[in-house]
N, C-alpha and C. Protein backbone atom coordinates (compact mmCIF):
# COMPACT_ATOMS: atom_id res chain seq x y z
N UNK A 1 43.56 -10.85 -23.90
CA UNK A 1 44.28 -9.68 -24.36
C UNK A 1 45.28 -9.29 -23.28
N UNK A 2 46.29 -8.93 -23.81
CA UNK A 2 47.04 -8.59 -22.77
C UNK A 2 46.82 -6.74 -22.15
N UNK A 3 47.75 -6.63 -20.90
CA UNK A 3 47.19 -5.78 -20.17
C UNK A 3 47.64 -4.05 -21.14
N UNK A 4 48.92 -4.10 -21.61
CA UNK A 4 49.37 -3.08 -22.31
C UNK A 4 48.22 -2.54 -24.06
N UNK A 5 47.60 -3.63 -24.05
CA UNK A 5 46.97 -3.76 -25.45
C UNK A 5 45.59 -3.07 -25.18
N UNK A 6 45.24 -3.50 -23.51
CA UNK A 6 43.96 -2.89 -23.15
C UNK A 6 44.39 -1.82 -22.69
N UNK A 7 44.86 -1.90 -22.00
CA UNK A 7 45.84 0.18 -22.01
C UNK A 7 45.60 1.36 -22.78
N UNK A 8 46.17 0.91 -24.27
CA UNK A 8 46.24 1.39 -25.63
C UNK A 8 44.65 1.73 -25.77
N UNK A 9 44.35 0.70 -25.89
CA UNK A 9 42.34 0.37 -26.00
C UNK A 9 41.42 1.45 -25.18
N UNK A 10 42.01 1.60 -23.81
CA UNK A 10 41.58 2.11 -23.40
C UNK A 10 42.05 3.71 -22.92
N UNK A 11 43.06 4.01 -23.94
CA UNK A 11 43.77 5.50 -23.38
C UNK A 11 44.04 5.54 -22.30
N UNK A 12 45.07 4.56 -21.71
CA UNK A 12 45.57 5.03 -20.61
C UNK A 12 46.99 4.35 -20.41
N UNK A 13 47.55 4.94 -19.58
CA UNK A 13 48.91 4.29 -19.25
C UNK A 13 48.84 2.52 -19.15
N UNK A 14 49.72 1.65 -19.20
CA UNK A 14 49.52 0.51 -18.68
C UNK A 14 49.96 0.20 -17.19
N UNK A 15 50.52 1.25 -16.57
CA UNK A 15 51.15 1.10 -15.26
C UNK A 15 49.50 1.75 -14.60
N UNK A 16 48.40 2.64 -14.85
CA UNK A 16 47.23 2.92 -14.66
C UNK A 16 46.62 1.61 -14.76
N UNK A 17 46.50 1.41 -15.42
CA UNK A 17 45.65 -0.09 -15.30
C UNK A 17 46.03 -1.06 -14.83
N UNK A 18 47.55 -1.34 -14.60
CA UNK A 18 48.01 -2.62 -13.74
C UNK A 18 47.76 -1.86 -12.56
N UNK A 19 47.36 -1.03 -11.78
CA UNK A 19 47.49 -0.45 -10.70
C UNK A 19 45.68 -0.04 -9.99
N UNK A 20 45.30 -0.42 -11.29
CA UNK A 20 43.38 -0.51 -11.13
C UNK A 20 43.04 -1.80 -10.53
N UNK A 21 43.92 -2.65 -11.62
CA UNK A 21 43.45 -4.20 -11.15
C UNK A 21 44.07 -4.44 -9.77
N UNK A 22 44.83 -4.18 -9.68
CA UNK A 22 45.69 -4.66 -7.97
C UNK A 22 44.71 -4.27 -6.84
N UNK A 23 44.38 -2.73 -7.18
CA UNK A 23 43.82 -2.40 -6.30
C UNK A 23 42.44 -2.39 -6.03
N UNK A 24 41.77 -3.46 -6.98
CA UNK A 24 40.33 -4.56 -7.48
C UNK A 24 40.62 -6.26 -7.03
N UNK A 25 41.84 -6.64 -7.13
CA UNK A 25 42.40 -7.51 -7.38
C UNK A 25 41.49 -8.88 -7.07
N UNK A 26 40.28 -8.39 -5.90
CA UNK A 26 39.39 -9.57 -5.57
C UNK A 26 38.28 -9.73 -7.03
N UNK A 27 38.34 -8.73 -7.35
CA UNK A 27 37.43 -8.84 -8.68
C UNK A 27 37.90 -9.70 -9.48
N UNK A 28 38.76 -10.06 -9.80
CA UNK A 28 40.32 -10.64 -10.79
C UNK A 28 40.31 -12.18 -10.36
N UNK A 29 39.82 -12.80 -9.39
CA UNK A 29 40.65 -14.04 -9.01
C UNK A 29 40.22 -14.83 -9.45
N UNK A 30 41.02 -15.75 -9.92
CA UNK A 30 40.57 -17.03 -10.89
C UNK A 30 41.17 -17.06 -12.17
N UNK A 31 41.43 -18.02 -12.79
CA UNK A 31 41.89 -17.58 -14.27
C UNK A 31 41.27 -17.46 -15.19
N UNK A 32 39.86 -17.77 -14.69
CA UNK A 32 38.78 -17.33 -15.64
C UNK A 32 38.54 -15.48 -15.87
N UNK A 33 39.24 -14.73 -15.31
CA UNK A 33 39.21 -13.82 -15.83
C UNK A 33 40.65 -12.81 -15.73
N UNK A 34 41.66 -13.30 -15.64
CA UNK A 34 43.10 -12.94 -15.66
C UNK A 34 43.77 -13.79 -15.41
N UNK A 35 45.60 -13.94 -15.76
CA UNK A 35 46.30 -14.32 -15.12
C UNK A 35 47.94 -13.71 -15.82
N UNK A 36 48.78 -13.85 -14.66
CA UNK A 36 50.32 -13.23 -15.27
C UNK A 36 51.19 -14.11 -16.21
N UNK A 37 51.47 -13.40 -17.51
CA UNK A 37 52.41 -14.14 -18.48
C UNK A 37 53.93 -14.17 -17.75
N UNK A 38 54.38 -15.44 -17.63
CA UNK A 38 55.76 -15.15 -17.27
C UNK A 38 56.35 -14.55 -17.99
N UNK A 39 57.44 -14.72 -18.24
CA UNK A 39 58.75 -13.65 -18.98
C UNK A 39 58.91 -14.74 -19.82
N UNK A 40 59.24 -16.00 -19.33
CA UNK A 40 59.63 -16.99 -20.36
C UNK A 40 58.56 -17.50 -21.42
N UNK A 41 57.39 -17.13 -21.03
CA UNK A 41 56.40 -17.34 -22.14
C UNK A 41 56.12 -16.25 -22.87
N UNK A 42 56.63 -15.16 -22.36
CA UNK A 42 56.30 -14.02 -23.28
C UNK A 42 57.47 -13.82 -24.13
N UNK A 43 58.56 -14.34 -23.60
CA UNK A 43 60.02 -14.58 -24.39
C UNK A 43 60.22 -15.21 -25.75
N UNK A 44 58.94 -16.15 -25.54
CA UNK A 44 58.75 -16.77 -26.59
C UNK A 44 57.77 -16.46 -27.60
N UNK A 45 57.08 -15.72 -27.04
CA UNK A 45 55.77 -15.58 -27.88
C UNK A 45 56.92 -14.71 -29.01
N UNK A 46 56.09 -14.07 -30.23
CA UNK A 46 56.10 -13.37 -31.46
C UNK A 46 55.86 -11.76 -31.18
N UNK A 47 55.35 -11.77 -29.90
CA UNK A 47 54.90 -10.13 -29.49
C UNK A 47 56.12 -9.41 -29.36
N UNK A 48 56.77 -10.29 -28.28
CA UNK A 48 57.85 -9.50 -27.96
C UNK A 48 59.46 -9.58 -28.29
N UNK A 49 59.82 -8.52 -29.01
CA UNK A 49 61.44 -8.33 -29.22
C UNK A 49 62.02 -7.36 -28.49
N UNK A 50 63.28 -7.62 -28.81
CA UNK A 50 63.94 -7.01 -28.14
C UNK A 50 63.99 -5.33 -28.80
N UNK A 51 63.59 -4.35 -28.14
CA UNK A 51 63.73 -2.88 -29.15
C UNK A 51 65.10 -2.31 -28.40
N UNK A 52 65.50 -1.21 -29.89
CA UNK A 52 66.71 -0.37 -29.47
C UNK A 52 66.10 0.71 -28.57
N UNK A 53 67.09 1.30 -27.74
CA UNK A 53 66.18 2.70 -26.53
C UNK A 53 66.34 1.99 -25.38
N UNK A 54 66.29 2.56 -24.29
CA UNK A 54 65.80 2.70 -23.33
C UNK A 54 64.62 2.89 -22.68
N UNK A 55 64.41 1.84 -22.02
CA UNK A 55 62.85 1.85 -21.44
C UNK A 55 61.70 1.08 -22.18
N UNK A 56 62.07 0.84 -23.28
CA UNK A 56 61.20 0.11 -24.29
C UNK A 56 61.12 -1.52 -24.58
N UNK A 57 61.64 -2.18 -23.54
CA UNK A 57 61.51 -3.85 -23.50
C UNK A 57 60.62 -4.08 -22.37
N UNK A 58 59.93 -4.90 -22.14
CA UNK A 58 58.97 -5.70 -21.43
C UNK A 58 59.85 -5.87 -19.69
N UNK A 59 59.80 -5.09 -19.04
CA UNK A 59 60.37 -5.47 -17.55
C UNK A 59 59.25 -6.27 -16.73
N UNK A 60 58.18 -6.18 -16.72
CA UNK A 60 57.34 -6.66 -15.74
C UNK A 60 55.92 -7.63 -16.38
N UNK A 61 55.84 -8.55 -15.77
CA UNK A 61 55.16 -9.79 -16.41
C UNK A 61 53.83 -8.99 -16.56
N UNK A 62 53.11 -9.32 -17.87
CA UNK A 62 51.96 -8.18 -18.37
C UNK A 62 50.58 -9.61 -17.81
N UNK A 63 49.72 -8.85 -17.45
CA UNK A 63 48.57 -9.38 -17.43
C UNK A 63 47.90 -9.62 -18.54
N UNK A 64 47.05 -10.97 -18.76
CA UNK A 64 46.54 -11.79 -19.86
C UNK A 64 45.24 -11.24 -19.48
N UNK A 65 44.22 -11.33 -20.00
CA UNK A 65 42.78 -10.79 -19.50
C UNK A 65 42.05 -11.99 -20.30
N UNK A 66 41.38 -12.58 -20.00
CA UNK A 66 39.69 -13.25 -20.56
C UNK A 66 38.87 -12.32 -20.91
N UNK A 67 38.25 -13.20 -21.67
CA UNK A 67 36.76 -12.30 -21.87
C UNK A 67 36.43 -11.59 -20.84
N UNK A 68 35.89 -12.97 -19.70
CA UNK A 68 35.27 -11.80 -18.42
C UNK A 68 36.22 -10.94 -18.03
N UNK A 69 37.14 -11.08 -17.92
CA UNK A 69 38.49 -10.31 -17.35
C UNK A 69 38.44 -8.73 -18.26
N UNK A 70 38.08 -8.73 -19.08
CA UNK A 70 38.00 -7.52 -20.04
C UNK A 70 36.56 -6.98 -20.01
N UNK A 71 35.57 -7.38 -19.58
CA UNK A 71 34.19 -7.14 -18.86
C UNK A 71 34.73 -6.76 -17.56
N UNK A 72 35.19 -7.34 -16.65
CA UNK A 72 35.43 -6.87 -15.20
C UNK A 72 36.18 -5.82 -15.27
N UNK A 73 37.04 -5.32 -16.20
CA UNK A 73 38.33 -4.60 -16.49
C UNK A 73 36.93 -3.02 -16.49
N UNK A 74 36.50 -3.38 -17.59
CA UNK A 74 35.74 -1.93 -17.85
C UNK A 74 34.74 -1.78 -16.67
N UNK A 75 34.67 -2.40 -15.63
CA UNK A 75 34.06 -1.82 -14.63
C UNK A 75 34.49 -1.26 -13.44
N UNK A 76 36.10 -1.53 -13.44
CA UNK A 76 37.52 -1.17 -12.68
C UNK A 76 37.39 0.01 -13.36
N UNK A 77 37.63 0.13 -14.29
CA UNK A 77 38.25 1.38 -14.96
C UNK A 77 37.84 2.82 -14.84
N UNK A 78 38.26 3.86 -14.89
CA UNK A 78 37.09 4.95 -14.68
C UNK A 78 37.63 5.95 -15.91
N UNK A 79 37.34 5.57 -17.22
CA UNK A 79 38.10 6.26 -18.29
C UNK A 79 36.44 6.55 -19.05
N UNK A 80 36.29 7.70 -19.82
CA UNK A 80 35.45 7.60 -20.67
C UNK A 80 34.93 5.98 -21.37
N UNK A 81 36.06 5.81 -22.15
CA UNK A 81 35.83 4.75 -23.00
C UNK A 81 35.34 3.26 -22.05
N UNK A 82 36.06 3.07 -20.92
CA UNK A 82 36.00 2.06 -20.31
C UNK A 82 34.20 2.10 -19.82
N UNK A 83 33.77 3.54 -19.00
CA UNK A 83 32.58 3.24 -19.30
C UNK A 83 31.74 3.13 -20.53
N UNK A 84 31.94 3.82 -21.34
CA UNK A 84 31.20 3.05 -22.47
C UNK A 84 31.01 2.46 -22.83
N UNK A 85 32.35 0.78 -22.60
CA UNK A 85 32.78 -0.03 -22.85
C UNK A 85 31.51 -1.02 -21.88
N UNK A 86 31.58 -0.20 -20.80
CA UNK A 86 30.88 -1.39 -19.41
C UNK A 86 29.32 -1.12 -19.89
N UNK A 87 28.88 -0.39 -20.26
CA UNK A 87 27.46 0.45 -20.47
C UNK A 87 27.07 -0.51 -22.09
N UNK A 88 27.94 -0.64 -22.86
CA UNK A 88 27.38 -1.40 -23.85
C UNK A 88 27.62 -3.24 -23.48
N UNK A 89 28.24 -3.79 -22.33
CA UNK A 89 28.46 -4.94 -22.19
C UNK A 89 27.44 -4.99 -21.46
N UNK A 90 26.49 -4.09 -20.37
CA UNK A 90 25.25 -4.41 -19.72
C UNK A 90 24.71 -4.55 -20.75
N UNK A 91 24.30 -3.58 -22.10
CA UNK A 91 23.35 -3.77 -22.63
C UNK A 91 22.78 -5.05 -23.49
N UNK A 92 24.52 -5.80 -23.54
CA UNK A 92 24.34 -6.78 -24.25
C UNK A 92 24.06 -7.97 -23.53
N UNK A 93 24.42 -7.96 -21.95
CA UNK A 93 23.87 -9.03 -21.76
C UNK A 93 21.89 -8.96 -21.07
N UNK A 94 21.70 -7.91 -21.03
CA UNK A 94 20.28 -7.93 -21.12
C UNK A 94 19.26 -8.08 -22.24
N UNK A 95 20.13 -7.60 -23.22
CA UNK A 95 19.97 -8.53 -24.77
C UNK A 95 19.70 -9.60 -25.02
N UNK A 96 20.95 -10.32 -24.42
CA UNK A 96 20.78 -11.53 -24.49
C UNK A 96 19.64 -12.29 -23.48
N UNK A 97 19.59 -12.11 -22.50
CA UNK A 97 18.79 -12.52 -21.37
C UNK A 97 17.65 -12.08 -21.94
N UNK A 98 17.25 -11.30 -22.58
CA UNK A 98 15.94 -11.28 -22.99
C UNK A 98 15.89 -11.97 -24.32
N UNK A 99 16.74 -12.46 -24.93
CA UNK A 99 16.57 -12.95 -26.52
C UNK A 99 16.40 -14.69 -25.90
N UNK A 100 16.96 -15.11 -24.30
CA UNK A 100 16.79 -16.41 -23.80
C UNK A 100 14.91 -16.49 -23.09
N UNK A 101 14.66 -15.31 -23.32
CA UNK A 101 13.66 -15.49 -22.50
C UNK A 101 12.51 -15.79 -23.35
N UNK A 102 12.15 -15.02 -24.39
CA UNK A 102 11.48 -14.91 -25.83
C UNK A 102 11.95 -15.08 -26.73
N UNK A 103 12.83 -16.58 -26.38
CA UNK A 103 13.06 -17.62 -27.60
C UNK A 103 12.64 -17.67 -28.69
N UNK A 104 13.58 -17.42 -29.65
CA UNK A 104 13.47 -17.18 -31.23
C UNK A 104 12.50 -18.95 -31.35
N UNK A 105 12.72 -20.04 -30.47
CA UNK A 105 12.34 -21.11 -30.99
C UNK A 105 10.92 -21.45 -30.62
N UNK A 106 10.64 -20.27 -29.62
CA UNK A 106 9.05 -20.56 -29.77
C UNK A 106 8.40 -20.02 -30.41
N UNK A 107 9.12 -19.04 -31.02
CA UNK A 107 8.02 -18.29 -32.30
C UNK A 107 8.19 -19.19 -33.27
N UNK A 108 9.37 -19.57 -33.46
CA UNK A 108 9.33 -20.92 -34.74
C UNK A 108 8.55 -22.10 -34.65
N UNK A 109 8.70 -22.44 -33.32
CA UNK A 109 7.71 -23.87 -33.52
C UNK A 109 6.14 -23.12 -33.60
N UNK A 110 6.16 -21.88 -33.16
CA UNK A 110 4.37 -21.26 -33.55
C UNK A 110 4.66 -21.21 -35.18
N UNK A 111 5.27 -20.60 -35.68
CA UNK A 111 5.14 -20.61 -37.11
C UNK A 111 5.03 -21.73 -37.82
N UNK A 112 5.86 -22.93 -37.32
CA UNK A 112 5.85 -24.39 -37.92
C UNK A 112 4.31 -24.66 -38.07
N UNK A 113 3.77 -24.54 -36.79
CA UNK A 113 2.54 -24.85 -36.34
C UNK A 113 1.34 -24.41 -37.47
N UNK A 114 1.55 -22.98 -37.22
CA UNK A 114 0.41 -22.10 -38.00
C UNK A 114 0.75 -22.75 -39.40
N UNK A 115 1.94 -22.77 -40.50
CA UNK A 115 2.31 -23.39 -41.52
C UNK A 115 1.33 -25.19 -41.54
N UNK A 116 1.66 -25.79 -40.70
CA UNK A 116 0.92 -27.12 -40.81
C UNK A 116 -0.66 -27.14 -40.64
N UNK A 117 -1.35 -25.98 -40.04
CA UNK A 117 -2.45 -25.41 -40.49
C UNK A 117 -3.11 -25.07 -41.52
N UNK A 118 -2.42 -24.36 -42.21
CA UNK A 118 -2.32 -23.97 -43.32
C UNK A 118 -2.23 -25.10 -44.60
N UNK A 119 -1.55 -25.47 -44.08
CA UNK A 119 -1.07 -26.77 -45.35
C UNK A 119 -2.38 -27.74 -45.53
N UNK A 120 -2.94 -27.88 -44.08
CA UNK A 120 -4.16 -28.78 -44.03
C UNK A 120 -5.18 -28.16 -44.13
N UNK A 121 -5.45 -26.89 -44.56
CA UNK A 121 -6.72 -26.03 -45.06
C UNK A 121 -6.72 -25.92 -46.75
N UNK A 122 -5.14 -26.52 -46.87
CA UNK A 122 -4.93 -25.78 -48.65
C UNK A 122 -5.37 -27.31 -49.24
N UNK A 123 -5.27 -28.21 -48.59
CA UNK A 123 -5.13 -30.07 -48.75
C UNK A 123 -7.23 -30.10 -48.84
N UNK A 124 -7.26 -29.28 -47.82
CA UNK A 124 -8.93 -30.00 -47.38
C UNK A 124 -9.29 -28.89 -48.68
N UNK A 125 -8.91 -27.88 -49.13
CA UNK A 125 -9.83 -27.08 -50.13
C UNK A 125 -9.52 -27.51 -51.59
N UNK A 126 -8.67 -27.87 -51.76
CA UNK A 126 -8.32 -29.04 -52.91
C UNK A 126 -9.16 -30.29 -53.12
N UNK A 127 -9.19 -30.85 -52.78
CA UNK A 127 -9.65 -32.34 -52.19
C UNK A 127 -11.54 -31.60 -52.36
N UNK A 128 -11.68 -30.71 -51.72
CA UNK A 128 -12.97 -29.95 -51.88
C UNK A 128 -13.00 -29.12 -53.34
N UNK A 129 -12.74 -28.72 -53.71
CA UNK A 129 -12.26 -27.91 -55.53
C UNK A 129 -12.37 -29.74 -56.08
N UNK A 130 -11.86 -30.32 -56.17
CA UNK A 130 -11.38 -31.90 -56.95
C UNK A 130 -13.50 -32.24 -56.75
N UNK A 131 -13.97 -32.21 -55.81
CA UNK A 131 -14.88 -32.88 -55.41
C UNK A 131 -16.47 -31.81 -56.45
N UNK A 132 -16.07 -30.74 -56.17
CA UNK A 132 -16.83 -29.97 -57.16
C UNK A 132 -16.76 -30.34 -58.62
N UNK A 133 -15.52 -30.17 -58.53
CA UNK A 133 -15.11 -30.40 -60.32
C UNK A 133 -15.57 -31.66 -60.89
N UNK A 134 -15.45 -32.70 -59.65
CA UNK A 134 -16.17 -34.38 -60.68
C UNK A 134 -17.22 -34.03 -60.68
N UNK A 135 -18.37 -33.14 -59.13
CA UNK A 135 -19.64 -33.06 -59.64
C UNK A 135 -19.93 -32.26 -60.79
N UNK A 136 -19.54 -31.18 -60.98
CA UNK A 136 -19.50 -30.35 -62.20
C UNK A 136 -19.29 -31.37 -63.77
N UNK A 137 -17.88 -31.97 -63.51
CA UNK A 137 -17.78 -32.82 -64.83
C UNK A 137 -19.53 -34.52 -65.10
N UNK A 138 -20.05 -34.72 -63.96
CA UNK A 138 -21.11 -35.52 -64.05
C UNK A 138 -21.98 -35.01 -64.53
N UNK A 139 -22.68 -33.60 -63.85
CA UNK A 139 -23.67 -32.27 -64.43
C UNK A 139 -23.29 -32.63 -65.90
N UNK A 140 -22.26 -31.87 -66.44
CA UNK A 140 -22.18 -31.69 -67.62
C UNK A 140 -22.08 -33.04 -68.78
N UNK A 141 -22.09 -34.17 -68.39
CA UNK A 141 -22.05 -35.23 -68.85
C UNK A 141 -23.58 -35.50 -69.22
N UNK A 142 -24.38 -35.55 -68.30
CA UNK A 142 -25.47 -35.73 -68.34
C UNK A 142 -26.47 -34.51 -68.92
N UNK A 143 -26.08 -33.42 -69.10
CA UNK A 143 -26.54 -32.48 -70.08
C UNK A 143 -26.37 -32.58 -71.84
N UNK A 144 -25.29 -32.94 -71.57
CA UNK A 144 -24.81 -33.72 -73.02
C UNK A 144 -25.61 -34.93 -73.65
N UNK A 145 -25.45 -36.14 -72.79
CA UNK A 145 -26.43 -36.94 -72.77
C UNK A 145 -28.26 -36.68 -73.06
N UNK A 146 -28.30 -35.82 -72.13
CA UNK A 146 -29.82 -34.82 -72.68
C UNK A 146 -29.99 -34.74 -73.92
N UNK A 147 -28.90 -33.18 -74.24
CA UNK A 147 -28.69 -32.88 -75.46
C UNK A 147 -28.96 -33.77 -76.55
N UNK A 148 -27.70 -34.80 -76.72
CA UNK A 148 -27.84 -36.12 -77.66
C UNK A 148 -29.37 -36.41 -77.66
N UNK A 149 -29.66 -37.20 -76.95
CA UNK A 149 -31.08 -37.65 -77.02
C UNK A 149 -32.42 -36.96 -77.46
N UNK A 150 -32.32 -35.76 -77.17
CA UNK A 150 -33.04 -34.70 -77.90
C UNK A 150 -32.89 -34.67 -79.19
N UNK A 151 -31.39 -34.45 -79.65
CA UNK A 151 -31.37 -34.33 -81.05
C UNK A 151 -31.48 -35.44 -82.24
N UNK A 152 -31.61 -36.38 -81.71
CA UNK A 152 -32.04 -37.70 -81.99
C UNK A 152 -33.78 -37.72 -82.50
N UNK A 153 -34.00 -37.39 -81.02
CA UNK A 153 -35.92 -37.41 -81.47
C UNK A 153 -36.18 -36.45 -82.22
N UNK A 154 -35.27 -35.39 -82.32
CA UNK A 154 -36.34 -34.44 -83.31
C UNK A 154 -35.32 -35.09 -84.67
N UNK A 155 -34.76 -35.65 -84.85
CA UNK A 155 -34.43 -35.83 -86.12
C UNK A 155 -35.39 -37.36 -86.85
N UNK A 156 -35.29 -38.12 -85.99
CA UNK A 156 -36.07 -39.23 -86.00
C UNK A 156 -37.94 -38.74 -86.41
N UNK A 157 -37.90 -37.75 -85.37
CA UNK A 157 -39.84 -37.39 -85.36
C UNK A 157 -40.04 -36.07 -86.27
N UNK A 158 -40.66 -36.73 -87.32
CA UNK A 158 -41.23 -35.50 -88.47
C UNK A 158 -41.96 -35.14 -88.25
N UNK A 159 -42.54 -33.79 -87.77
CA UNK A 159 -43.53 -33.70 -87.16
C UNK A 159 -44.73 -32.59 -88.23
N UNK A 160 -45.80 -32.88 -88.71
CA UNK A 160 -46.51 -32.04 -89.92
C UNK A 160 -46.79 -30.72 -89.30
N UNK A 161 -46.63 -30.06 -90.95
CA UNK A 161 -46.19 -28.82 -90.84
C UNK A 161 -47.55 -27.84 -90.27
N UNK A 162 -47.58 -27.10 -90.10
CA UNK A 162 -48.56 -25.97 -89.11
C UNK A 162 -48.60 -25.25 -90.29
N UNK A 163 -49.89 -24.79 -90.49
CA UNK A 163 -50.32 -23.43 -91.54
C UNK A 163 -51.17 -23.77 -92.13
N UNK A 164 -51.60 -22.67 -93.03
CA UNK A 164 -52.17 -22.71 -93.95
C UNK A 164 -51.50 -23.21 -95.41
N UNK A 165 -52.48 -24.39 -95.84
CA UNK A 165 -52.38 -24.67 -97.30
C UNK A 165 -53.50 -24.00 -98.18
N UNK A 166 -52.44 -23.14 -99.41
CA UNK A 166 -53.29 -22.60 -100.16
C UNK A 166 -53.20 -22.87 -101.71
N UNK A 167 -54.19 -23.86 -101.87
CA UNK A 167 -54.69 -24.22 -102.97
C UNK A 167 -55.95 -23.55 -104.14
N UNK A 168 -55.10 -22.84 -104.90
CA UNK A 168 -55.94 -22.27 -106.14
C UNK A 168 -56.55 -22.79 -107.19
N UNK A 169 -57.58 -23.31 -107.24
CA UNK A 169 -58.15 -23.60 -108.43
C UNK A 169 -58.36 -22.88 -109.84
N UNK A 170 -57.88 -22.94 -110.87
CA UNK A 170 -57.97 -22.60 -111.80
C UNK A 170 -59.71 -21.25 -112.10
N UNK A 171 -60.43 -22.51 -111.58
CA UNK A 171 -61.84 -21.70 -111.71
C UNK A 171 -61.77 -20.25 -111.04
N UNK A 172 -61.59 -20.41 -109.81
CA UNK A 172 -61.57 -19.99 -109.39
C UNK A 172 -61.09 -18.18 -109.85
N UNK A 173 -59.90 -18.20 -110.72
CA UNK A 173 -59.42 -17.17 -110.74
C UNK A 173 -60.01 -16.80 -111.86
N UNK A 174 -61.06 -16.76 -112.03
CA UNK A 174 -62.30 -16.25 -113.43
C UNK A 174 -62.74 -15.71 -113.07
């Protein structure tokens, strides 16, 4: 981002903030977190035209910022926003440092885990249910078989009748 854009961003002059970093400037070194646009590359870029007025064209080569450069920026800065800015970039990288520490991937490979547990308790109680059910279907085969054979002998075996036979003689009823 350039330095006028974080300016804006940050409510403040851009001659305030080119004048933060200078006077930080060891914070800054490297191009990993700043460096100056020439004129001829900013000449070219799409940002900048030429405006009507006074005072309103680009005189002095604007600072480019990096990521870190815009992290280091809000800790230069002493604006409301800039700390707020620095106060939510700690928070995020202790976020993160703790989201590296209690790796989303070891709770997953525990869940994989507990899941393949599972899978081999649902396999062994199946396989156990299957093993009931043939004994159950043999039971009942052989009750049947019973059955049959029973109903066989009593149809086959006549067996004489129980009671009293009562035979009246004619005389008798005189």
């Amino acid at each position: 981002m350039f330095d006028f854009d974080l300016a804006e961003m940050y409510g403040m002059e851009t001659k305030v903030l080119k004048q933060a970093v200078r006077r930080n400037i060891k914070r800054f070194e490297g191009e990993d977190f700043m460096f100056e646009v020439s004129l001829e590359e900013l000449s070219r870029s799409q940002i900048v035209t030429l405006n009507k007025g006074r005072g309103q064209n680009v005189k002095y080569k604007p600072f480019a910022f990096t990521e870190l450069g815009v992290a280091m920026l809000s800790s230069v800065l002493n604006s409301e926003i800039a700390i707020e800015v620095n106060r939510n970039i700690m928070r995020t990288f202790t976020s993160i440092r703790n989201l590296i520490l209690n790796s989303p991937k070891d709770e997953l490979s525990g869940l994989k885990q507990d899941l393949k547990v599972l899978q081999e308790q649902i396999e062994d109680m199946f396989a156990d249910q299957n093993d009931i059910n043939e004994d159950t279907r043999i039971q009942l085969d052989l009750i049947n078989e019973a059955l049959a054979e029973l109903q066989t002998k009593s149809i086959n075996n006549k067996r004489n009748e129980i009671g009293y036979i009562a035979t009246l003689n004619r005389n008798d009823k005189q």
